[in-house]
Structures are given as C-alpha cells and as structure tokens.
C-alpha atoms as a PDB file:
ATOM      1  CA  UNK A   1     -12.060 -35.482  46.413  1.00  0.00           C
ATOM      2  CA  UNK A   2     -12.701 -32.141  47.743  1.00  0.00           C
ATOM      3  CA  UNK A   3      -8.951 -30.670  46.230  1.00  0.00           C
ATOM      4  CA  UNK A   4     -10.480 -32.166  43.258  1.00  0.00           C
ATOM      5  CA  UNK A   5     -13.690 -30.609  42.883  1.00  0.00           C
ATOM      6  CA  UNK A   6     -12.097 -26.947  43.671  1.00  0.00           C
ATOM      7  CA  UNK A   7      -9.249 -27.189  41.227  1.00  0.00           C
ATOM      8  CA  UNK A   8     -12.050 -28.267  38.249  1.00  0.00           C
ATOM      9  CA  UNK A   9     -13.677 -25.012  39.798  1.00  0.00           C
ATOM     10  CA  UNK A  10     -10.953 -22.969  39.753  1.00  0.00           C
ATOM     11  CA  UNK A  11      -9.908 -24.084  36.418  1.00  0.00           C
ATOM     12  CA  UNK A  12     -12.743 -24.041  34.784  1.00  0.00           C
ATOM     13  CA  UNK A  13     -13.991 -20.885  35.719  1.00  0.00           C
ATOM     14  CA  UNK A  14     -12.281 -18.833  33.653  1.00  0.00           C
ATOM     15  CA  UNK A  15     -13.234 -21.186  30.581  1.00  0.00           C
ATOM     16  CA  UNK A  16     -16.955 -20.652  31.066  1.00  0.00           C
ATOM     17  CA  UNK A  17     -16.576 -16.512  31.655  1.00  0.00           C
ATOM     18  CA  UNK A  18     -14.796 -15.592  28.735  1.00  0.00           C
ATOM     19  CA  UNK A  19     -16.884 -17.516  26.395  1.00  0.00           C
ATOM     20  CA  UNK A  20     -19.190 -15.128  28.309  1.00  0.00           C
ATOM     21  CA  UNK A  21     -17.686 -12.139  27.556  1.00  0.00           C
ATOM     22  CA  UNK A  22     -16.722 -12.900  24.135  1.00  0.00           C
ATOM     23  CA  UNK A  23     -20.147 -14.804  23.073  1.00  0.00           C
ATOM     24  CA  UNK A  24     -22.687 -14.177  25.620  1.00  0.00           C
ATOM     25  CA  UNK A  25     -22.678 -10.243  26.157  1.00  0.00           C
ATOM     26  CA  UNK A  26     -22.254  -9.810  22.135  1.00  0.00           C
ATOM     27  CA  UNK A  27     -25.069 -11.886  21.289  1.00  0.00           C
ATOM     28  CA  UNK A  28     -27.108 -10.341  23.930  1.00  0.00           C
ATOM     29  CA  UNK A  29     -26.395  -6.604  23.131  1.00  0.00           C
ATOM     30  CA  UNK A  30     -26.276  -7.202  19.135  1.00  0.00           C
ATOM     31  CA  UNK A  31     -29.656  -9.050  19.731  1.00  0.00           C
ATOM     32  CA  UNK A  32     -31.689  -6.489  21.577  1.00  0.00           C
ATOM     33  CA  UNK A  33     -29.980  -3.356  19.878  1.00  0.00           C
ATOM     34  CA  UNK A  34     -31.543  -4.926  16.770  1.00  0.00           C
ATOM     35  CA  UNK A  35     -34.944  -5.549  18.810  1.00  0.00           C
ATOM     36  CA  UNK A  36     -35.441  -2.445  19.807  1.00  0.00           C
ATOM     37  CA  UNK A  37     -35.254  -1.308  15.879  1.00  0.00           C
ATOM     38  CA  UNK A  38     -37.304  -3.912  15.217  1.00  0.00           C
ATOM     39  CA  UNK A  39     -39.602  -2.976  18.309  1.00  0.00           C
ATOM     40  CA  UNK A  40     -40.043   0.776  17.377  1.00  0.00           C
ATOM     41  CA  UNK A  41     -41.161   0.032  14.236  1.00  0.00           C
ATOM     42  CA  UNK A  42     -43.402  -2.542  14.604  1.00  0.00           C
ATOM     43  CA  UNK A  43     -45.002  -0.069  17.574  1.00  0.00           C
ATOM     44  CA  UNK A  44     -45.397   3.046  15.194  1.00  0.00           C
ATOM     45  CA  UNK A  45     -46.689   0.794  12.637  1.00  0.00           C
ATOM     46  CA  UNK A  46     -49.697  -0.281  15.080  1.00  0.00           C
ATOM     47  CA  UNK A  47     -50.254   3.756  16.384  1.00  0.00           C
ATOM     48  CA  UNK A  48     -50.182   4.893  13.218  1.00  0.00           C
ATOM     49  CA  UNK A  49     -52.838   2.537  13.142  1.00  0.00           C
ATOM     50  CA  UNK A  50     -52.472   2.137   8.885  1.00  0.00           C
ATOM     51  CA  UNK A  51     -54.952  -1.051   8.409  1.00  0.00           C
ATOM     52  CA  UNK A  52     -52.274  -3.242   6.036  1.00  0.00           C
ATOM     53  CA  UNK A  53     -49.030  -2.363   8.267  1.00  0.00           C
ATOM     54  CA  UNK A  54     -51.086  -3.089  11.405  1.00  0.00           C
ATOM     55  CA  UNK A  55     -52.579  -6.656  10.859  1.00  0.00           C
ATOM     56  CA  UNK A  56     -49.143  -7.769   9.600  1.00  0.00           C
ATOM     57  CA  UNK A  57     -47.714  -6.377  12.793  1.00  0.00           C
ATOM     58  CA  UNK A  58     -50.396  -8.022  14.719  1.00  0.00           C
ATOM     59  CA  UNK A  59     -49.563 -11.029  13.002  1.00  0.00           C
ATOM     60  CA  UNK A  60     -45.814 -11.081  13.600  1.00  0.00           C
ATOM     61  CA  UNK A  61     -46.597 -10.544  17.520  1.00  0.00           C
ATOM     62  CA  UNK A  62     -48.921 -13.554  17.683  1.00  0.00           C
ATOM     63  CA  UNK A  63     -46.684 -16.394  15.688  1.00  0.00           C
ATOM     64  CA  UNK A  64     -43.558 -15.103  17.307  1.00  0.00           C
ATOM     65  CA  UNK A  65     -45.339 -14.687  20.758  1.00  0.00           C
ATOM     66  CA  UNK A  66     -47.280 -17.745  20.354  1.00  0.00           C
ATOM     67  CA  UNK A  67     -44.271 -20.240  19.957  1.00  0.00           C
ATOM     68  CA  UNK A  68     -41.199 -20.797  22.161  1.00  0.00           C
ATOM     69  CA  UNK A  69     -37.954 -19.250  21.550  1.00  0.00           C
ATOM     70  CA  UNK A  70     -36.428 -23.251  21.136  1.00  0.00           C
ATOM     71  CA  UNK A  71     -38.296 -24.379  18.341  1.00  0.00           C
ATOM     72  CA  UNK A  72     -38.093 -20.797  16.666  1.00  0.00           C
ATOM     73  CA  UNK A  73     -34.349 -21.457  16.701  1.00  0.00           C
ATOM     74  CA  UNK A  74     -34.624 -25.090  15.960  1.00  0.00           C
ATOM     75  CA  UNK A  75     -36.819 -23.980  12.833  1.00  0.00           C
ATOM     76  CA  UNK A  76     -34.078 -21.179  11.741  1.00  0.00           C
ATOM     77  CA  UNK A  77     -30.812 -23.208  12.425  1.00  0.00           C
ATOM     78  CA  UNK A  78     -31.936 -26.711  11.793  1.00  0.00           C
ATOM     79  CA  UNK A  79     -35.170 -26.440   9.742  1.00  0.00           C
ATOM     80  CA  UNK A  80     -33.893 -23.744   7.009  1.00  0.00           C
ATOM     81  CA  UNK A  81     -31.222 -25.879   5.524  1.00  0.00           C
ATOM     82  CA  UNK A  82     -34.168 -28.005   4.006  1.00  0.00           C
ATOM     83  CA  UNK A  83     -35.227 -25.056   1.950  1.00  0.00           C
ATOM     84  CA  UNK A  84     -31.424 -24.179   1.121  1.00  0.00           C
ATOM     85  CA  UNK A  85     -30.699 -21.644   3.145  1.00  0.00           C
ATOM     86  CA  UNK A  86     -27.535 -22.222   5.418  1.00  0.00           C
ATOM     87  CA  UNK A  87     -27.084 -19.423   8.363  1.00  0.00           C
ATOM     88  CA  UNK A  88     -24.229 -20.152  11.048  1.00  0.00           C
ATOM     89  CA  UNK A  89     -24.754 -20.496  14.338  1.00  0.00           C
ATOM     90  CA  UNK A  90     -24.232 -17.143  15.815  1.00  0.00           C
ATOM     91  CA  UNK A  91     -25.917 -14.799  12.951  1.00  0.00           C
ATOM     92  CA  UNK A  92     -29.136 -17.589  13.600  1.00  0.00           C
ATOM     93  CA  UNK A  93     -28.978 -16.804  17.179  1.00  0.00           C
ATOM     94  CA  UNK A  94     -28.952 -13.085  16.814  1.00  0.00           C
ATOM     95  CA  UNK A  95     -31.758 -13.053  14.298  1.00  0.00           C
ATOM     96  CA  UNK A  96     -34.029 -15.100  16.304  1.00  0.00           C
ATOM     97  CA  UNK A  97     -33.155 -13.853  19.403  1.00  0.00           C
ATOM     98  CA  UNK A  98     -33.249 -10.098  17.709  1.00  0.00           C
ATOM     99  CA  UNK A  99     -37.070 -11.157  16.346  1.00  0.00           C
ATOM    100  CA  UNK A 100     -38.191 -13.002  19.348  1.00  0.00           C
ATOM    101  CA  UNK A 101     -36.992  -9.928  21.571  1.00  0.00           C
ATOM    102  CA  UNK A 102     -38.492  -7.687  19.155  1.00  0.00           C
ATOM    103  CA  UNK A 103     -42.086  -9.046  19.176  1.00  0.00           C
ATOM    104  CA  UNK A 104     -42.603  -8.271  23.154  1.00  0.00           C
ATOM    105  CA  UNK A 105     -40.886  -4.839  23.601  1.00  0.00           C
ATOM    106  CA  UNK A 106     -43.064  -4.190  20.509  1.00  0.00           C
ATOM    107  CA  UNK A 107     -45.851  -4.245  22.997  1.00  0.00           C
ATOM    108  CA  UNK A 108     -44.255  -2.530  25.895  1.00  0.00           C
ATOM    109  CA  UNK A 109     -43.120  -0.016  23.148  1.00  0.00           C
ATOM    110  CA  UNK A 110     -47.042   0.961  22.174  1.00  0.00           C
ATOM    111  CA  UNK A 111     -48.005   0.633  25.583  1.00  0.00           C
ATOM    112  CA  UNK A 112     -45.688   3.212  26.246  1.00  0.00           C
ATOM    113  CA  UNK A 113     -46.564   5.867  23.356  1.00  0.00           C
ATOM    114  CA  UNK A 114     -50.351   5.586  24.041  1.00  0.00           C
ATOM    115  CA  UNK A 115     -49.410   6.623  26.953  1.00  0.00           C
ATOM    116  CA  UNK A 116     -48.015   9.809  25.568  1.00  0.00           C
ATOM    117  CA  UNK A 117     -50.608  12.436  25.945  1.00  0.00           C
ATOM    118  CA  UNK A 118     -52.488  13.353  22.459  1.00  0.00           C
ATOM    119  CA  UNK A 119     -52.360  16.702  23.092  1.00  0.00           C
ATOM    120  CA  UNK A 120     -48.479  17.043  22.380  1.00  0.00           C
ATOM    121  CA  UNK A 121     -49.191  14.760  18.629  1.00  0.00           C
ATOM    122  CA  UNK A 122     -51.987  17.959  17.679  1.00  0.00           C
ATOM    123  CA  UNK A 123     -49.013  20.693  19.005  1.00  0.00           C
ATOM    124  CA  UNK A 124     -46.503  18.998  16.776  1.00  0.00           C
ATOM    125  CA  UNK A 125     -48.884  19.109  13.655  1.00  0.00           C
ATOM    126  CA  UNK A 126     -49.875  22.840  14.705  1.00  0.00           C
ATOM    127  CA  UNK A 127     -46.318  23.933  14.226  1.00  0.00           C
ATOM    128  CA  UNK A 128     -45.799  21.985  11.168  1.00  0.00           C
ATOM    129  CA  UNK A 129     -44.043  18.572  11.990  1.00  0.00           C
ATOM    130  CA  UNK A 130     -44.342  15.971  10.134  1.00  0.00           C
ATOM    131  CA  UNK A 131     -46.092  11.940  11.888  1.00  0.00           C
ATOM    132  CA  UNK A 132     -42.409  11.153  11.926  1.00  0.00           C
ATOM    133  CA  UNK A 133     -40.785  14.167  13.395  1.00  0.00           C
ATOM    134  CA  UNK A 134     -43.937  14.071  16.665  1.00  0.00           C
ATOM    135  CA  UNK A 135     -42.711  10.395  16.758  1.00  0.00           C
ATOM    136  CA  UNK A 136     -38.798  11.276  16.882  1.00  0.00           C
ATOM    137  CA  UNK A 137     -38.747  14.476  18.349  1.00  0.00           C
ATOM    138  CA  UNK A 138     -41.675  14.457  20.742  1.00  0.00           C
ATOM    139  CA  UNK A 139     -43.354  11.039  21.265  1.00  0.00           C
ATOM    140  CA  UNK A 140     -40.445   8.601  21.302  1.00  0.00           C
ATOM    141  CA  UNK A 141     -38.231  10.483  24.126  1.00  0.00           C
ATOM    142  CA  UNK A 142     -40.953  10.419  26.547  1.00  0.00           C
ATOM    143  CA  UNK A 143     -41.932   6.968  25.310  1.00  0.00           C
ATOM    144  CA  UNK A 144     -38.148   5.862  25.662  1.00  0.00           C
ATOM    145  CA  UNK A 145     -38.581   7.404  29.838  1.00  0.00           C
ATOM    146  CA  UNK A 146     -42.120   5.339  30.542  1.00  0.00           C
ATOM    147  CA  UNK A 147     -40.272   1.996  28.681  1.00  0.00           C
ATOM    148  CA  UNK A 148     -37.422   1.657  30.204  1.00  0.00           C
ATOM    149  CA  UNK A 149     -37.906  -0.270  33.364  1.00  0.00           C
ATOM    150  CA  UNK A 150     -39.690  -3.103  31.173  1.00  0.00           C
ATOM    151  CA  UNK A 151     -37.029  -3.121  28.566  1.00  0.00           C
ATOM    152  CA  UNK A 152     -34.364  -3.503  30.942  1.00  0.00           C
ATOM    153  CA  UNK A 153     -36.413  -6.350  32.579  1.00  0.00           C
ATOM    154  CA  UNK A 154     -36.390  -7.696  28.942  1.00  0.00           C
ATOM    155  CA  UNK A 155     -32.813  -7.188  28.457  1.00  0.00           C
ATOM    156  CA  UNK A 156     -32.046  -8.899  31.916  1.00  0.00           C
ATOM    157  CA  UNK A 157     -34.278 -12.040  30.218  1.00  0.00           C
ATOM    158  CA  UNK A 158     -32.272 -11.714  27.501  1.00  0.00           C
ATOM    159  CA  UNK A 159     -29.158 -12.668  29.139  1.00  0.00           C
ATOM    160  CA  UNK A 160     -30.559 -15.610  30.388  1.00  0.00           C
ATOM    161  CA  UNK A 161     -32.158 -17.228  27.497  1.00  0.00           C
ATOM    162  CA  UNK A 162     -28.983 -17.014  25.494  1.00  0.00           C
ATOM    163  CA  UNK A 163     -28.228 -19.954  27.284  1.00  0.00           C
ATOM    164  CA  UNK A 164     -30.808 -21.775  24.548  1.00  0.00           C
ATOM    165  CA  UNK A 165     -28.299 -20.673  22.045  1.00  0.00           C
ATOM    166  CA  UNK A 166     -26.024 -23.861  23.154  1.00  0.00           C
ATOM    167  CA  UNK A 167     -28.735 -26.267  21.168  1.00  0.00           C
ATOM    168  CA  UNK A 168     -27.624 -24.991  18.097  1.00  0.00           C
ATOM    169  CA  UNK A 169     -24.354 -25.433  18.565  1.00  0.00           C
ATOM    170  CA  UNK A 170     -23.019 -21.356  19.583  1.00  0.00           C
ATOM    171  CA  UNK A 171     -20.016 -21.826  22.447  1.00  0.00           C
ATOM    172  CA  UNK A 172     -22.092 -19.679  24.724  1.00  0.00           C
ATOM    173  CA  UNK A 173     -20.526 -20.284  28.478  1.00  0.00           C
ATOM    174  CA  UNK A 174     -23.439 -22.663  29.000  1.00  0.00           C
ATOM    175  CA  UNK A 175     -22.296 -25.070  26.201  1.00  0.00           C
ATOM    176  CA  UNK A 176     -18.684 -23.913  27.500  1.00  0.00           C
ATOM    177  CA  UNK A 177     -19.952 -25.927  30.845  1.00  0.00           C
ATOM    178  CA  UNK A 178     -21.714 -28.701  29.099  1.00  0.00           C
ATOM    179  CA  UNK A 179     -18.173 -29.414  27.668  1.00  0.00           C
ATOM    180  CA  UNK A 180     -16.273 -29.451  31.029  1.00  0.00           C
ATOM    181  CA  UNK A 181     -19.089 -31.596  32.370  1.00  0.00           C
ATOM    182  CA  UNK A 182     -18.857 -34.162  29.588  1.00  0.00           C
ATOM    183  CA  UNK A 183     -14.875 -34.355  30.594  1.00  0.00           C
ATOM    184  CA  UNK A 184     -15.155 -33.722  34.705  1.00  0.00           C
ATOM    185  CA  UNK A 185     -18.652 -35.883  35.776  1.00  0.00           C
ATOM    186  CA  UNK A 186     -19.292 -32.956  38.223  1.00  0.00           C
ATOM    187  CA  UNK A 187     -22.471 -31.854  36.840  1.00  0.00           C
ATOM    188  CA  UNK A 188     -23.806 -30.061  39.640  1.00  0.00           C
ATOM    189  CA  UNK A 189     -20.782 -27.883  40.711  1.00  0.00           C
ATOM    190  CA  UNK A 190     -20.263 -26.797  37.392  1.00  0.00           C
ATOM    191  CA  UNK A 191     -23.643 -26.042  36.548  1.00  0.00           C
ATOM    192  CA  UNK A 192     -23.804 -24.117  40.200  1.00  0.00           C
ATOM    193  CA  UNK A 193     -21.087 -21.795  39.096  1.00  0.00           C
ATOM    194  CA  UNK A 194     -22.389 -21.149  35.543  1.00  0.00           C
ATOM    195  CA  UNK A 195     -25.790 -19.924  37.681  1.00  0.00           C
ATOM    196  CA  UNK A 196     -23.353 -17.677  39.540  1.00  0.00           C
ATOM    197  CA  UNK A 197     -22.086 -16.025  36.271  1.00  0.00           C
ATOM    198  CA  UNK A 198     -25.182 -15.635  34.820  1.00  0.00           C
ATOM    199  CA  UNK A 199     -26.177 -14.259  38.487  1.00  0.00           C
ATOM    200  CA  UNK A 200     -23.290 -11.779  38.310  1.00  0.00           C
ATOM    201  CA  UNK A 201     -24.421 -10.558  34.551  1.00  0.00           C
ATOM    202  CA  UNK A 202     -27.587  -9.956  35.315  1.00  0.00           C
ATOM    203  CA  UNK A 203     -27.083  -8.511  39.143  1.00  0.00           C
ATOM    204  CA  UNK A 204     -24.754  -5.367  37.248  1.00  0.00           C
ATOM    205  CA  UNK A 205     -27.412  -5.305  34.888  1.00  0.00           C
ATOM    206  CA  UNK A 206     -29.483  -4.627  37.698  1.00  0.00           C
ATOM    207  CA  UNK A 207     -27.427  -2.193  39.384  1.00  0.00           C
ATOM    208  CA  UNK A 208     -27.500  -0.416  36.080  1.00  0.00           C
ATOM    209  CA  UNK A 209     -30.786  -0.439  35.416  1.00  0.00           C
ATOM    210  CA  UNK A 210     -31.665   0.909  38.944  1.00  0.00           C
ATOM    211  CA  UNK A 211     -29.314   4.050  38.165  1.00  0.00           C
ATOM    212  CA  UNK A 212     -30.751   4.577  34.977  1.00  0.00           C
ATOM    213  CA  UNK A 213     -34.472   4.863  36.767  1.00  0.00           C
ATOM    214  CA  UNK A 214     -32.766   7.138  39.528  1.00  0.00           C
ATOM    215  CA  UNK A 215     -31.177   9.174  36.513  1.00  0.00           C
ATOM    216  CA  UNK A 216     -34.499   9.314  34.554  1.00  0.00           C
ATOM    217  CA  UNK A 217     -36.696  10.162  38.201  1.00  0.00           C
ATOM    218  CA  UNK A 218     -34.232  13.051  38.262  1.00  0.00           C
ATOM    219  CA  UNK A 219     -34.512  14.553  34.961  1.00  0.00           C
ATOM    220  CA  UNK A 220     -37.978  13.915  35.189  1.00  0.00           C
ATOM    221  CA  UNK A 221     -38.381  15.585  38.448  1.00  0.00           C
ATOM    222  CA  UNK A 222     -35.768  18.983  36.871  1.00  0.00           C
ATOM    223  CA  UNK A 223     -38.229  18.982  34.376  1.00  0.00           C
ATOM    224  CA  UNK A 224     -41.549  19.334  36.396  1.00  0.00           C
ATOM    225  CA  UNK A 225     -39.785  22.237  38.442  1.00  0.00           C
ATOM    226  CA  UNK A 226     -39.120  23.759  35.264  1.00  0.00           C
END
C-alpha cells in the first residue's frame, strides 16, 4: 500500500507542477500586471478627485469588493453566454482575476499617494509639470516604494486563489490534482502535495519580496544620506 501511495506521488508530481508553471504562474503574472494598470488608474482617478471619474471608481471598488471572486467568475464564464458573449476559460480567468485584483490594490494604491507629501504636487506645478507628469515622474515612484509590501502580499494571494480558476474548467495544477484524484482515490496525499507546491510558489515569492523591501530600505536609506 505504502509503494503504492509513493509511486502515485512520485508520478504525479510532475503532472500537477507543470500545469503550474505553464498555467498557474501565467495566469497569475498576466492577471496582476493587468491589475496594477487597472489599479493606478482607478487610484489617480479618486486623487484627482474629478466628481464623475470618482463615484464610478467608488462604485467599481464596492460591487467588485462586495462579492466573492467565485461567483464573479461564475457570472463571467458561465453567466455571459446567456447574453451571447462566449470568453474561454483562461482569457475569463485573467479578466476577472485582473478586475478583482485590481479593485483592492486600487485602495492600497491611493493609500499610498496620499501619503505622498503635497508639498512635492505644488513643486511640480511651480516648475511647470503637468497633473500627469507630478503623478509619473514624482508621485508614483515614491508611491510604487510605500506600496510594495501590500502588493506583494496581494500578489502572494494571488497565487493562491488561482486555484478557483479550476471551477471553470482552466487545467490549473489544482484541477491537474482533482483529475489524478478522480483516477487514484488518494484524496488526501494528493491534495497534501498540491499544498506543498502552492507552499513552494508562494515561499520564493516571499523570499523575493523580502529582497525587494531590503533593496528599497537601501535606496531609501542612500537617498536620506544624500
């Protein structure tokens, strides 16, 4: 029984990572790359504080906010098709995932230019910048510095809630695993080292992120000696 058990192991884990690496870590970076456009905007818009832009923006955070990611994919994937539009499985994901995604680093986005101070918005306009070029060249830098131990939390979340993706039908390496348990009956092995992949993602995710905030701390710190 036991030789049994560690040759399904064996031989299934390399069917559940490279479904992974070929499904998992695309959707996931495709997804929050497109968040984070999604997030800038939708952060400027509310600064910028321009009363049409801004309740619409509102808006957007509280239905997308307000619902869980499931039924927001059910709705795309499954509910669409009644109104004739037909999107396949993996573009679904990434828009949902991408718009989900977006609506929370929105906030961590704001959070992080109000934090800019407001002095450096009235030095840009005294030497003749335009809103956009503060935001580009001044604001979103040092917005990017404050954000980024949240939006690498969010990224880290993002890895593990592409496992949802499975329901509609993307060959994600949880629905990889739901396969070889439907053949093998040994649900809880299998689903014990799917938990360790996703625990390997996200731990050099981790890793990375803590290097990032020990590269940023030391920029940060080059630049206060300046």
């Amino acid at each position: 029984m036991e030789d049994r058990l560690t040759a399904i192991l064996i031989d299934s884990f390399p069917k559940i990572l490279i479904p992974g690496l070929i499904r998992t870590i695309p959707l996931t970076a495709i997804s929050f790359a497109l968040a984070m456009v999604i997030a800038v905007a939708v952060a400027i818009i509310q600064v910028a504080d321009v009363p049409v832009l801004k309740q619409i923006a509102r808006f957007y955070i509280w239905i997308i906010r307000g619902t869980p990611l499931l039924v927001q994919l059910y709705i795309v994937f499954f509910g669409l098709p009644d109104l004739g539009f037909m999107i396949p499985a993996f573009p679904c994901a990434i828009a949902v995932f991408a718009i989900n995604e977006g609506a929370y680093c929105s906030e961590t986005m704001r959070a992080a230019i109000e934090s800019v101070p407001a002095g450096q918005m009235e030095a840009g306009y005294c030497v003749g910048m335009s809103y956009l070029q503060i935001m580009r060249r001044i604001v979103l830098p040092q917005a990017f510095r404050t954000a980024f131990p949240p939006l690498s939390n969010s990224l880290i979340g993002m890895v593990k809630d592409t496992s949802l993706a499975a329901n509609i039908t993307v060959m994600e390496m949880f629905m990889a695993t739901q396969r070889i348990v439907g053949r093998t009956y040994e649900a809880l092995a299998l689903y014990m080292e799917v938990a360790l992949i996703y625990l390997i993602f996200c731990t050099v995710l981790t890793k990375l992120q803590s290097l990032g905030e020990k590269k940023l701390q030391a920029l940060n710190g080059g630049a206060g000696n300046a």
